[in-house]
Protein backbone atom coordinates (compact mmCIF):
# COMPACT_ATOMS: atom_id res chain seq x y z
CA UNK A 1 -11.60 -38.63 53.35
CA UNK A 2 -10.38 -34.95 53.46
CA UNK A 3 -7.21 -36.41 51.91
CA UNK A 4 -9.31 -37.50 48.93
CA UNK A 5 -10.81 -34.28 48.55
CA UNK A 6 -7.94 -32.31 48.27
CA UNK A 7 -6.45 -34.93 45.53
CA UNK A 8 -9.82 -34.64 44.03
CA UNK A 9 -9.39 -30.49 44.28
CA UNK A 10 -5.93 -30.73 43.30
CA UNK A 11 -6.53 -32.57 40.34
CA UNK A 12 -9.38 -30.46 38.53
CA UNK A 13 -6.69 -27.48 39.23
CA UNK A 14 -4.19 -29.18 36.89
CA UNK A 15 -7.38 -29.82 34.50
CA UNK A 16 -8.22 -25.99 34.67
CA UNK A 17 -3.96 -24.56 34.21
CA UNK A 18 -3.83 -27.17 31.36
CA UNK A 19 -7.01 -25.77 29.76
CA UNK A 20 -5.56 -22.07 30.20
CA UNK A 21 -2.31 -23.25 29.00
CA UNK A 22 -4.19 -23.47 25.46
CA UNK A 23 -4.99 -21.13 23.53
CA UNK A 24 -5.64 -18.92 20.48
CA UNK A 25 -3.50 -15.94 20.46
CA UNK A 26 -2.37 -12.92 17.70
CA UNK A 27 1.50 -12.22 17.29
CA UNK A 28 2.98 -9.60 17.23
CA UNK A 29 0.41 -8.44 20.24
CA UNK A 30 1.00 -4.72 18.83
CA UNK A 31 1.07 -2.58 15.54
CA UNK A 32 0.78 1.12 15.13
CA UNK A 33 -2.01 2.67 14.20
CA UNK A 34 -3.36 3.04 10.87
CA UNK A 35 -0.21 1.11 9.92
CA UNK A 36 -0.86 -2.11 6.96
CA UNK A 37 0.75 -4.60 9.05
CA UNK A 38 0.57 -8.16 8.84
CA UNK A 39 -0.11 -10.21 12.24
CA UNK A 40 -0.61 -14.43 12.10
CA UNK A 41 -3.39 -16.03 14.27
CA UNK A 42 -1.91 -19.16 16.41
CA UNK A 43 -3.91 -21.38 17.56
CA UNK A 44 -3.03 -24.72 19.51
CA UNK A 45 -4.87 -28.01 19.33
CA UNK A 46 -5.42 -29.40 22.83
CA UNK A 47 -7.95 -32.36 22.23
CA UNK A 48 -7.56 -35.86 20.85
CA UNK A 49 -9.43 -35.09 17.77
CA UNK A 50 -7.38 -32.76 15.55
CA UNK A 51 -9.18 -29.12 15.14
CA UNK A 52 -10.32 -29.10 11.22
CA UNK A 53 -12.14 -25.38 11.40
CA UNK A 54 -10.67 -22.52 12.58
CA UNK A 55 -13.05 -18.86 11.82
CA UNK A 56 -11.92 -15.54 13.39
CA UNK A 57 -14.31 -12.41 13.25
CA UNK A 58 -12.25 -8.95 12.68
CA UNK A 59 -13.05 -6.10 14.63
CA UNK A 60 -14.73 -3.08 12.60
CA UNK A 61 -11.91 -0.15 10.98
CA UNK A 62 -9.74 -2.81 9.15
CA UNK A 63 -9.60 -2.61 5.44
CA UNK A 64 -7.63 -4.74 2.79
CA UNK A 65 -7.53 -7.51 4.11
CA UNK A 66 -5.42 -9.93 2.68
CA UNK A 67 -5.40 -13.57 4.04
CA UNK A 68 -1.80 -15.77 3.62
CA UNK A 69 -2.45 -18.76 1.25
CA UNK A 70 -1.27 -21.85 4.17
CA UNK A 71 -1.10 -25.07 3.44
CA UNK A 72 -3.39 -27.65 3.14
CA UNK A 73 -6.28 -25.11 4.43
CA UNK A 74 -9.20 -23.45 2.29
CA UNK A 75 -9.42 -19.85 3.31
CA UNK A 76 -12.44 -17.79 2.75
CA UNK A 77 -13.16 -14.70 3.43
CA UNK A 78 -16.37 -13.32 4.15
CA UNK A 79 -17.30 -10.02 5.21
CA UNK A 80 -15.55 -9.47 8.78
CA UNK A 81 -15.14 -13.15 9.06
CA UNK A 82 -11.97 -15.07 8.08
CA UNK A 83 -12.70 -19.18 7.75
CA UNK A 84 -10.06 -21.84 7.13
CA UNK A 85 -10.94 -25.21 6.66
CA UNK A 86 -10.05 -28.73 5.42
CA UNK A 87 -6.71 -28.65 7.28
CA UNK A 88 -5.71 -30.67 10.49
CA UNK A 89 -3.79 -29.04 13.44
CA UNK A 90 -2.98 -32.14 15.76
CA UNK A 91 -2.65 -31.90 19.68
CA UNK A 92 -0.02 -30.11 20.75
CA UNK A 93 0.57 -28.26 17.79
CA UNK A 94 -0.15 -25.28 16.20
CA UNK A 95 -2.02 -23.95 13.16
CA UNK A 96 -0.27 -20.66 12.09
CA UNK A 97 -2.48 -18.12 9.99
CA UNK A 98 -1.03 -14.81 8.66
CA UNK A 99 -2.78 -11.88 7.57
CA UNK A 100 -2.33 -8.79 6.24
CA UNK A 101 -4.79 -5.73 6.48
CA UNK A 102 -4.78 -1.75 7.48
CA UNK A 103 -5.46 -0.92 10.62
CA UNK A 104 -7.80 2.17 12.16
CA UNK A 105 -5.81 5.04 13.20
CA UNK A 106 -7.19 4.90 16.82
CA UNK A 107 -4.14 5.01 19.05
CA UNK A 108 -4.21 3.13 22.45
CA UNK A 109 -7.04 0.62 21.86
CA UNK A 110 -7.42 -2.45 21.81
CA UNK A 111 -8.83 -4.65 19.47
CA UNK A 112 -10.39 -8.18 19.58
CA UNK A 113 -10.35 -10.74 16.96
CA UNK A 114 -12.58 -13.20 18.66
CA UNK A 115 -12.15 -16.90 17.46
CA UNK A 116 -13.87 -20.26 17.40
CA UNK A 117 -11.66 -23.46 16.69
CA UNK A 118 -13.74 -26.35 15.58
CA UNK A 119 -12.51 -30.24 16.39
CA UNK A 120 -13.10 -33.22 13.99
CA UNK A 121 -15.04 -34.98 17.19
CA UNK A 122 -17.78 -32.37 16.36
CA UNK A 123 -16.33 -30.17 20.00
CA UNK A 124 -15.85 -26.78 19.80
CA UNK A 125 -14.08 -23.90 21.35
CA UNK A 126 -14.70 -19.98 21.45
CA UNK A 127 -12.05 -17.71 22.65
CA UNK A 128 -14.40 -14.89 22.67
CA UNK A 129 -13.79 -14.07 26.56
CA UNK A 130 -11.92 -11.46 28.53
CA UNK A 131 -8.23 -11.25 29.33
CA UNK A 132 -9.07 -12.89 32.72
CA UNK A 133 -11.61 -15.53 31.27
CA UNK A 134 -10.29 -19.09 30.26
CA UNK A 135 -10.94 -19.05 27.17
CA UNK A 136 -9.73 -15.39 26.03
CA UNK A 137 -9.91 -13.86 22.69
CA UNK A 138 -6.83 -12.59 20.73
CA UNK A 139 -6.33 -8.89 20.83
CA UNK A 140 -3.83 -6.57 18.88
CA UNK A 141 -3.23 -3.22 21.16
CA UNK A 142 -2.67 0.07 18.48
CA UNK A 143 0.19 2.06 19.55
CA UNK A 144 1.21 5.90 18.57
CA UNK A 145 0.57 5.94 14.40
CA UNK A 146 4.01 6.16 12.22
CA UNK A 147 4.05 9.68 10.32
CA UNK A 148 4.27 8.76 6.83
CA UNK A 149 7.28 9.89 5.19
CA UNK A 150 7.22 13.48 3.44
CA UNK A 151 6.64 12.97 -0.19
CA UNK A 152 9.65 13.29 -2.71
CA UNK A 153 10.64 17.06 -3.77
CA UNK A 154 8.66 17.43 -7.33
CA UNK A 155 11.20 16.88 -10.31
CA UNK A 156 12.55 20.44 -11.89
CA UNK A 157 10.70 22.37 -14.36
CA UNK A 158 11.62 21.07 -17.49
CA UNK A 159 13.63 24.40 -19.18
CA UNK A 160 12.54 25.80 -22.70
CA UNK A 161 16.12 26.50 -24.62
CA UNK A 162 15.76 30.35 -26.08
CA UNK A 163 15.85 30.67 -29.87
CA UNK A 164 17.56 33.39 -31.08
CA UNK A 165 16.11 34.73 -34.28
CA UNK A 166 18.81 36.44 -36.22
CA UNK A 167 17.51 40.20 -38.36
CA UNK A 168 19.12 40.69 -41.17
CA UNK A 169 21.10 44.11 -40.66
CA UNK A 170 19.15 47.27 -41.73
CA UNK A 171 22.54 48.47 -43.19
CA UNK A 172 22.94 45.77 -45.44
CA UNK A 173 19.08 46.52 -46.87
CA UNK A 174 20.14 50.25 -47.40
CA UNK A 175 23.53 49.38 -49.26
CA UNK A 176 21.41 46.89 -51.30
CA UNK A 177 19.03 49.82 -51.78
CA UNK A 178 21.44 52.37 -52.22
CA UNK A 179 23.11 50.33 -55.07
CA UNK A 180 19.69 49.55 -56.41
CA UNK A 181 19.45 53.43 -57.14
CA UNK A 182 22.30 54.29 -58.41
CA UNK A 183 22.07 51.87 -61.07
CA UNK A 184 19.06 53.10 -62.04
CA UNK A 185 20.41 56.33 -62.31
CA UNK A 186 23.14 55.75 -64.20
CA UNK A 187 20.65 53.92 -66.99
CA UNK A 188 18.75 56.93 -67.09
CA UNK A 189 21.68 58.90 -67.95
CA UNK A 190 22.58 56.45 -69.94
CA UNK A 191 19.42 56.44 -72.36
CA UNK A 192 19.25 60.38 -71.98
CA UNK A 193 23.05 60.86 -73.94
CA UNK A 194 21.99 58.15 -76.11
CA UNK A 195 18.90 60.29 -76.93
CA UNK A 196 21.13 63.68 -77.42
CA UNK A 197 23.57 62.35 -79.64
CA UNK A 198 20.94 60.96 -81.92
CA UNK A 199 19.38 63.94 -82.32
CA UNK A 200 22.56 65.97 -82.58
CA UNK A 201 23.76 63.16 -85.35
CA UNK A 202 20.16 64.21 -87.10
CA UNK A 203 20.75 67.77 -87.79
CA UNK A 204 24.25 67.47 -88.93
């Protein structure tokens, strides 16, 4: 009788390590901190039914969010609540999700992305639990933020070229000028002989 008891014992102990065995989990399990990073949601089908819903709640702080077009699933996002649907993830396999979003600059915590997988019998699962609970939910831990990169030196100053505005000489105005008057003059003098030798030519 005590025999049967401890098979008994024994065997709802496999029944509980093959129930932790599956899960839902985030990869990578880490991403700095107010970094856009993209991370993929696994989660494993364990029943006889294939799972057919799969809907993971994002913790608050994320922005742009960006869900991966996969295969064969509807994705919708609404909210803080990711939804795929109309796909099948069999048992023993896996249904891989990516996503891309920003993350909060909070270094050192740890975020949950808690999840509830949905089976085509109707069953369903939430990994919303602790770290220590059988049915856990994902987390992503922040590490130390990335310092952005210093931005580029600004391009130079785009340079004027100098005009140089060339001045007629002031030496070549006074020749001009110069010449200019003693022309004249030499009309005047001109016109004044003419005068005298009319006259003179009148009283001879």
């Amino acid at each position: 009788m005590r025999r049967a008891a401890l098979l008994v014992v024994a065997a709802l102990g496999l029944v509980v390590v093959a129930q932790a065995g599956a899960h839902a989990e985030i990869k990578p399990e880490s991403v700095p901190a107010g970094s856009v990073s993209t991370f993929t949601l696994s989660v494993e089908g364990e029943k006889n039914a294939p799972t057919v819903k799969v809907a993971m709640r994002l913790p608050s702080g994320m922005a742009n969010l960006k869900p991966a077009e996969v295969g064969g699933w509807q994705v919708n996002l609404g909210g803080r609540v990711i939804t795929w649907t109309g796909g099948r993830i069999a048992q023993g396999k896996n249904g891989e999700f990516p996503i891309k979003g920003q993350f909060p600059r909070t270094p050192g915590k740890t975020l949950k992305f808690p999840v509830v997988q949905t089976y085509g019998n109707g069953e369903v699962v939430r990994w919303i639990g602790a770290a220590s609970s059988s049915e856990p939910a994902p987390t992503i831990r922040l590490t130390a933020a990335v310092t952005p990169p210093p931005p580029p030196p600004p391009p130079p100053a785009a340079t004027t070229p100098t005009t140089t505005t060339t001045v007629a000489g002031q030496d070549d105005d006074d020749d001009n000028g110069s010449a200019g008057w003693i022309i004249g003059a030499a009309i005047v003098v001109g016109l004044i002989a003419a005068g005298a030798a009319l006259l003179w030519r009148r009283r001879g």
